[in-house]
C-alpha atoms as a PDB file:
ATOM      1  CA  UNK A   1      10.303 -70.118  -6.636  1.00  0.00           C
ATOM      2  CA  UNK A   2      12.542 -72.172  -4.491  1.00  0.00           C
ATOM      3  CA  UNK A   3      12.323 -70.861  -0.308  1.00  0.00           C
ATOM      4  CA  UNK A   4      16.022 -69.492  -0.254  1.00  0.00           C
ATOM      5  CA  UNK A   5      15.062 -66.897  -3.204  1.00  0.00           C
ATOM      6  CA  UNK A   6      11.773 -65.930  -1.656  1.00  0.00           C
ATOM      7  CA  UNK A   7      14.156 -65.600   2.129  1.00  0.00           C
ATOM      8  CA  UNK A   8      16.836 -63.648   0.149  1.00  0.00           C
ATOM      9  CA  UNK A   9      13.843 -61.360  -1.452  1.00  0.00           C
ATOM     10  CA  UNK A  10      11.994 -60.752   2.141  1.00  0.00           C
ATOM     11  CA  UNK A  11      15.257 -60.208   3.419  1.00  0.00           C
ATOM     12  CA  UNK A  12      16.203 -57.383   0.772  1.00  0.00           C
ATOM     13  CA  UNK A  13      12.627 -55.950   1.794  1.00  0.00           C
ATOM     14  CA  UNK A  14      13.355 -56.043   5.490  1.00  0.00           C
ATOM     15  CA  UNK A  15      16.728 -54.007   4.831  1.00  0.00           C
ATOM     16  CA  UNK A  16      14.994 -51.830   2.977  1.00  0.00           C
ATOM     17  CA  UNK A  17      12.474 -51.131   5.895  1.00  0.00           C
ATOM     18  CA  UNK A  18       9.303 -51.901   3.625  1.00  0.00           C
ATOM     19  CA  UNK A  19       8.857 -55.169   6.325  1.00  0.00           C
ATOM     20  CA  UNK A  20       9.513 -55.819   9.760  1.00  0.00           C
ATOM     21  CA  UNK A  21      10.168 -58.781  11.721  1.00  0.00           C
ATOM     22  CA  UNK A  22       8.835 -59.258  14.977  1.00  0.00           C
ATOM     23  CA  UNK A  23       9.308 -62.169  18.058  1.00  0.00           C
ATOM     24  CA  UNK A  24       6.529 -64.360  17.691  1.00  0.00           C
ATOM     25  CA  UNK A  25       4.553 -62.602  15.379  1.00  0.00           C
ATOM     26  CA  UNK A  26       6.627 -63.353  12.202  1.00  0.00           C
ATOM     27  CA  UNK A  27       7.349 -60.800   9.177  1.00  0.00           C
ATOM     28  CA  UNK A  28       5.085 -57.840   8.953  1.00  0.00           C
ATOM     29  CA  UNK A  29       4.785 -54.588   6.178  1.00  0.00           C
ATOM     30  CA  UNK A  30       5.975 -51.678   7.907  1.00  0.00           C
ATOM     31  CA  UNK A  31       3.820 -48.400   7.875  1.00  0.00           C
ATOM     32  CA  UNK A  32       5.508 -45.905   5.759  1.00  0.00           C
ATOM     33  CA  UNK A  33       5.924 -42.779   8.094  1.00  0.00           C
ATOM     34  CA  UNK A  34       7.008 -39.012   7.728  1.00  0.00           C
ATOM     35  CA  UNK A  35       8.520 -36.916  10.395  1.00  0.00           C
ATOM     36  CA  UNK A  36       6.635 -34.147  10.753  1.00  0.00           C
ATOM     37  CA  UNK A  37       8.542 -31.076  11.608  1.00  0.00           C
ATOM     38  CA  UNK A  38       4.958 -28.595  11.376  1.00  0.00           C
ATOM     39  CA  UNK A  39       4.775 -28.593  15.548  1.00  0.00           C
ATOM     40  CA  UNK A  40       8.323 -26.242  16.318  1.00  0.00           C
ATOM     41  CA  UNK A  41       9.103 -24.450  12.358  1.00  0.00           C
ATOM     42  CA  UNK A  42       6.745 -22.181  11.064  1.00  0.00           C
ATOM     43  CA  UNK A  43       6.834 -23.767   7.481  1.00  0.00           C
ATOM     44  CA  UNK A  44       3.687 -24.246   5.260  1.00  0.00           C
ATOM     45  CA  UNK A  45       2.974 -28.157   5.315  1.00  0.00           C
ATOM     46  CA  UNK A  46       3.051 -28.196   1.646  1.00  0.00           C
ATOM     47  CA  UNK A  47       6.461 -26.609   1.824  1.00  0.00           C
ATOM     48  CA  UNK A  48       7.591 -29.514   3.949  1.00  0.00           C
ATOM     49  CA  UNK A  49       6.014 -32.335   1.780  1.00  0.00           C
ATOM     50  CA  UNK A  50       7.795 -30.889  -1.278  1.00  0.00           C
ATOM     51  CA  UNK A  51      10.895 -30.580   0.612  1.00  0.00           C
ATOM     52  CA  UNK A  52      10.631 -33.980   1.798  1.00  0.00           C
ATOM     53  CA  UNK A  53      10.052 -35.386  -1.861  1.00  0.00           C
ATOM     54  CA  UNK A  54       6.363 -35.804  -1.626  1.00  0.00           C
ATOM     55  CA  UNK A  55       3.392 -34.684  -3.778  1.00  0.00           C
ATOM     56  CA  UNK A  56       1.250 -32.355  -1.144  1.00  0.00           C
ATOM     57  CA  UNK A  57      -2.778 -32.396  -2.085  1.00  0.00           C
ATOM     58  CA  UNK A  58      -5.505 -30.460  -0.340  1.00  0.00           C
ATOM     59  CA  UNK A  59      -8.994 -31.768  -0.222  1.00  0.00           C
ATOM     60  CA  UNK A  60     -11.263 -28.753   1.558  1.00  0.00           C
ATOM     61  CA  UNK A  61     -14.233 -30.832   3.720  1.00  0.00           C
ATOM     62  CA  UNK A  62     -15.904 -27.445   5.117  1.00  0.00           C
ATOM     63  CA  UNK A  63     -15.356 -23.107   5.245  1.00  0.00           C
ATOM     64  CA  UNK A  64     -17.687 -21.428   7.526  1.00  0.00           C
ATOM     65  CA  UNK A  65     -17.988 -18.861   9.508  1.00  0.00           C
ATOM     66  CA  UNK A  66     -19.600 -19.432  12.751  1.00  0.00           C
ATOM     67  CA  UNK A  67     -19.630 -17.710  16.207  1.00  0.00           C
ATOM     68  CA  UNK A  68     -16.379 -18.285  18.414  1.00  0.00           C
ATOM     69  CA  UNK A  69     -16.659 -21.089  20.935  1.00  0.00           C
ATOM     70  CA  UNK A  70     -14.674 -20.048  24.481  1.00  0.00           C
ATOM     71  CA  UNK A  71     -11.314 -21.628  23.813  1.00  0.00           C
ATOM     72  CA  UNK A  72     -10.981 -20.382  20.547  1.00  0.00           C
ATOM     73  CA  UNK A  73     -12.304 -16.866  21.439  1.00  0.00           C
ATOM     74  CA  UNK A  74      -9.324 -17.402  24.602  1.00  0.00           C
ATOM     75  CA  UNK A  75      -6.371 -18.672  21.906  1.00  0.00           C
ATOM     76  CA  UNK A  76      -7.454 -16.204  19.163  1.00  0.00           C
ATOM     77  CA  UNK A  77      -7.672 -13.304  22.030  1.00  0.00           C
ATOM     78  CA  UNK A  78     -11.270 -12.334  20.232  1.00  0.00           C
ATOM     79  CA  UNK A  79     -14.565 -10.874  22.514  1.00  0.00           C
ATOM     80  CA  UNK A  80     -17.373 -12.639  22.951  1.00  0.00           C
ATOM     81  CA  UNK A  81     -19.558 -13.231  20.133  1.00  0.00           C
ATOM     82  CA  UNK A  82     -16.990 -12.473  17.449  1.00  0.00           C
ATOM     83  CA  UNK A  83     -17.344 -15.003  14.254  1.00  0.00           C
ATOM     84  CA  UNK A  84     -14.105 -16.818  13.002  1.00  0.00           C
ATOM     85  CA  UNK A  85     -13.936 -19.177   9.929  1.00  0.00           C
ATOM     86  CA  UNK A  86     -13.877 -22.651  10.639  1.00  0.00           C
ATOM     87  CA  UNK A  87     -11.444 -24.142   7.945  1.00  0.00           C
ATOM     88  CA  UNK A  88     -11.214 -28.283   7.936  1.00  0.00           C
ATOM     89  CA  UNK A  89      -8.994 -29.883   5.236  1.00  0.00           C
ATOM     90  CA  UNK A  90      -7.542 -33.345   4.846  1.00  0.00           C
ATOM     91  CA  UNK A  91      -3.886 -32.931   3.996  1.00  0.00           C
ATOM     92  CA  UNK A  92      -2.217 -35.754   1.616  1.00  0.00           C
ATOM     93  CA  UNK A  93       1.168 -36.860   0.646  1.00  0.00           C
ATOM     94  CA  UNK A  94       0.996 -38.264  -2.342  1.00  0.00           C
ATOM     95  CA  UNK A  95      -1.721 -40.247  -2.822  1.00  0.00           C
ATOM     96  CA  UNK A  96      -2.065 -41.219   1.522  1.00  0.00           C
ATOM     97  CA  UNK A  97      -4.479 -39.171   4.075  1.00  0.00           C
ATOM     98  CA  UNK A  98      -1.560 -38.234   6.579  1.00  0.00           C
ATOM     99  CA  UNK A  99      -3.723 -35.205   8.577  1.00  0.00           C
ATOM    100  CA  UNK A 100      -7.076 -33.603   9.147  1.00  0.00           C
ATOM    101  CA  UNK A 101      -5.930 -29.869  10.129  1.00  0.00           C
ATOM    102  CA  UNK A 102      -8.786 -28.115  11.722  1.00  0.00           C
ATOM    103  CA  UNK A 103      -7.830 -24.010  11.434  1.00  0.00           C
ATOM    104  CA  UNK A 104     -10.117 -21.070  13.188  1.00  0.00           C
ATOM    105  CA  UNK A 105      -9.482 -17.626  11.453  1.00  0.00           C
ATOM    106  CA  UNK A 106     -11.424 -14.274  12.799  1.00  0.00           C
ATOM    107  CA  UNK A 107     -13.539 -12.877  10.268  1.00  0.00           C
ATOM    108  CA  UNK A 108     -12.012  -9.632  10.277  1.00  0.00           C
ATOM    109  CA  UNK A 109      -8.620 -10.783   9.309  1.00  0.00           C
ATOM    110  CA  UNK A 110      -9.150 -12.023   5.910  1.00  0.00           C
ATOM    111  CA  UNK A 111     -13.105 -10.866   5.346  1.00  0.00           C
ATOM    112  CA  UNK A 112     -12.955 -12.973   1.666  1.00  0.00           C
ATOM    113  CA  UNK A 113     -11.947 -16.273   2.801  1.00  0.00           C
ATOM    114  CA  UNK A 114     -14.764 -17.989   1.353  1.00  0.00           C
ATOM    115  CA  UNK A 115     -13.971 -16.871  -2.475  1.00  0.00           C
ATOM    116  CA  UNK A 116     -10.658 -18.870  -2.050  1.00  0.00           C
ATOM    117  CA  UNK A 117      -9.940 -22.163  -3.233  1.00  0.00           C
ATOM    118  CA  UNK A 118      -7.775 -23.428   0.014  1.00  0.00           C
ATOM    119  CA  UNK A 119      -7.196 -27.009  -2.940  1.00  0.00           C
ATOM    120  CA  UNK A 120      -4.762 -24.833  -5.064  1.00  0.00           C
ATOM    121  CA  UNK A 121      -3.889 -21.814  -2.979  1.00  0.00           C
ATOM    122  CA  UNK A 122      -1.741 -22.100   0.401  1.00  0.00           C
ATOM    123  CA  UNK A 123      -3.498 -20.727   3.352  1.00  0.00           C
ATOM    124  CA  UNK A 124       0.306 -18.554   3.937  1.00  0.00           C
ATOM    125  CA  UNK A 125       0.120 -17.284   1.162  1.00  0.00           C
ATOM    126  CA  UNK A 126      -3.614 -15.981   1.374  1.00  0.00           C
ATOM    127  CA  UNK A 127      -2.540 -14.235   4.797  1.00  0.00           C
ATOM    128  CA  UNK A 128       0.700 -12.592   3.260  1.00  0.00           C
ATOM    129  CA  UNK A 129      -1.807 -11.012   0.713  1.00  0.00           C
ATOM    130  CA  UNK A 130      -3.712  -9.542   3.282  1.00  0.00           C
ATOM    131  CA  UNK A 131      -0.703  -8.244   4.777  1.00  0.00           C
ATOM    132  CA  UNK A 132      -1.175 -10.311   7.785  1.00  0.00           C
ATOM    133  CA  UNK A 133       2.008 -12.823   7.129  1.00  0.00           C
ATOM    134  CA  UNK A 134       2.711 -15.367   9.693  1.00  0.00           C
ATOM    135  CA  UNK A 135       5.529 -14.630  12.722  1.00  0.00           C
ATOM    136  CA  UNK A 136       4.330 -16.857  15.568  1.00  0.00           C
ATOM    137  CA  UNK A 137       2.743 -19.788  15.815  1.00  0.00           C
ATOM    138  CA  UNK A 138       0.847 -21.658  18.697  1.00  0.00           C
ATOM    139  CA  UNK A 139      -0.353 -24.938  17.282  1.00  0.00           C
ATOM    140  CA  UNK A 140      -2.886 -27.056  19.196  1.00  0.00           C
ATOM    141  CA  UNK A 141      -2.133 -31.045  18.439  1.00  0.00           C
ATOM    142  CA  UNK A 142      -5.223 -33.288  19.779  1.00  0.00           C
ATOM    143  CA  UNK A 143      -4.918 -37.131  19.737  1.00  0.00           C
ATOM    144  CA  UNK A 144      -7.757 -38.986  19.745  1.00  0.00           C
ATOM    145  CA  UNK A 145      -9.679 -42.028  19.193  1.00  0.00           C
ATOM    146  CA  UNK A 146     -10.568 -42.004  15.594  1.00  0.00           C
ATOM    147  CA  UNK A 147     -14.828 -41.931  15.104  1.00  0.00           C
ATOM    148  CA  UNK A 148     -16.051 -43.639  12.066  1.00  0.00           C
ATOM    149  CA  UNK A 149     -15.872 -40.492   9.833  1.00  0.00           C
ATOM    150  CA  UNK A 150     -12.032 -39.828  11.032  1.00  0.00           C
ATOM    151  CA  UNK A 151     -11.132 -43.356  10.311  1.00  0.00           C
ATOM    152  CA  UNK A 152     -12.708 -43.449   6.751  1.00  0.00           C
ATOM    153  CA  UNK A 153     -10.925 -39.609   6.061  1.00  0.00           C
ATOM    154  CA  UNK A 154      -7.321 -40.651   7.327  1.00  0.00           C
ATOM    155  CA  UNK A 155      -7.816 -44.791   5.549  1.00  0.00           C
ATOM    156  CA  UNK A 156      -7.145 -46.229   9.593  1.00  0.00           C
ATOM    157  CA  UNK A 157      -8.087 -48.458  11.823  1.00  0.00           C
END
């Protein structure tokens, strides 16, 4: 391949935003990202993938129910003591880790959560059914320094 096909090809590439070119550090791949919307719309983040074009997955790491620590018995307004289910699932689009959503539900809103399959059934859905639907939302992002398990879950540095 002669050099001004393989120029015109990167060029077509960087146009297309797959690469980037940086000062001094030459022609890089670009990280595919998604705007996220989930922080200010109360919209179910498979309901945004699909809107967005993208295949949403589930992949459930842990249900439990444990005792309330003190800032989520504070954000879920529950007394001391009271148990909440600890939900953790790795959200995909398409085939890439994109979040790890951590979500604390009291045991006495929804006292079958463990029978459900959180991989095929939205989490909305399971607290219209219990005629608790969703009207506000308070979500709590945390960034932070990924630990070996984080890194391997979310495929990053």
């Amino acid at each position: 391949v002669s050099r001004p096909t393989v120029r015109q090809a990167i060029n077509a590439l960087v146009i297309d935003g797959f690469l980037e070119r940086r000062k001094k550090r030459g022609t890089i791949v670009r990280q595919r990202k998604i705007n996220q919307e989930f922080t200010h719309v109360i919209e179910s983040y498979n309901d945004e993938m699909t809107r967005k074009g993208l295949i949403p997955k589930t992949k459930v790491l842990s249900l439990k129910s444990e005792v309330a620590n003190e800032e989520v018995m504070q954000q879920l307004e529950l007394k001391p003591g009271e148990s909440v289910y600890k939900l953790v699932r790795l959200r995909y689009a398409e085939e890439d880790p994109i979040v790890l959503v951590t979500t604390y539900i009291p045991l006495s809103l929804v006292p079958n959560l463990k029978e459900i399959d959180f991989t095929t059934t939205r989490f909305y859905e399971v607290l219209e059914k219990n005629q608790t639907p969703i009207k506000e939302i308070t979500r709590k992002l945390e960034l932070i320094t990924a630990d070996e398990t984080v890194s391997d879950l979310l495929s990053i540095e």
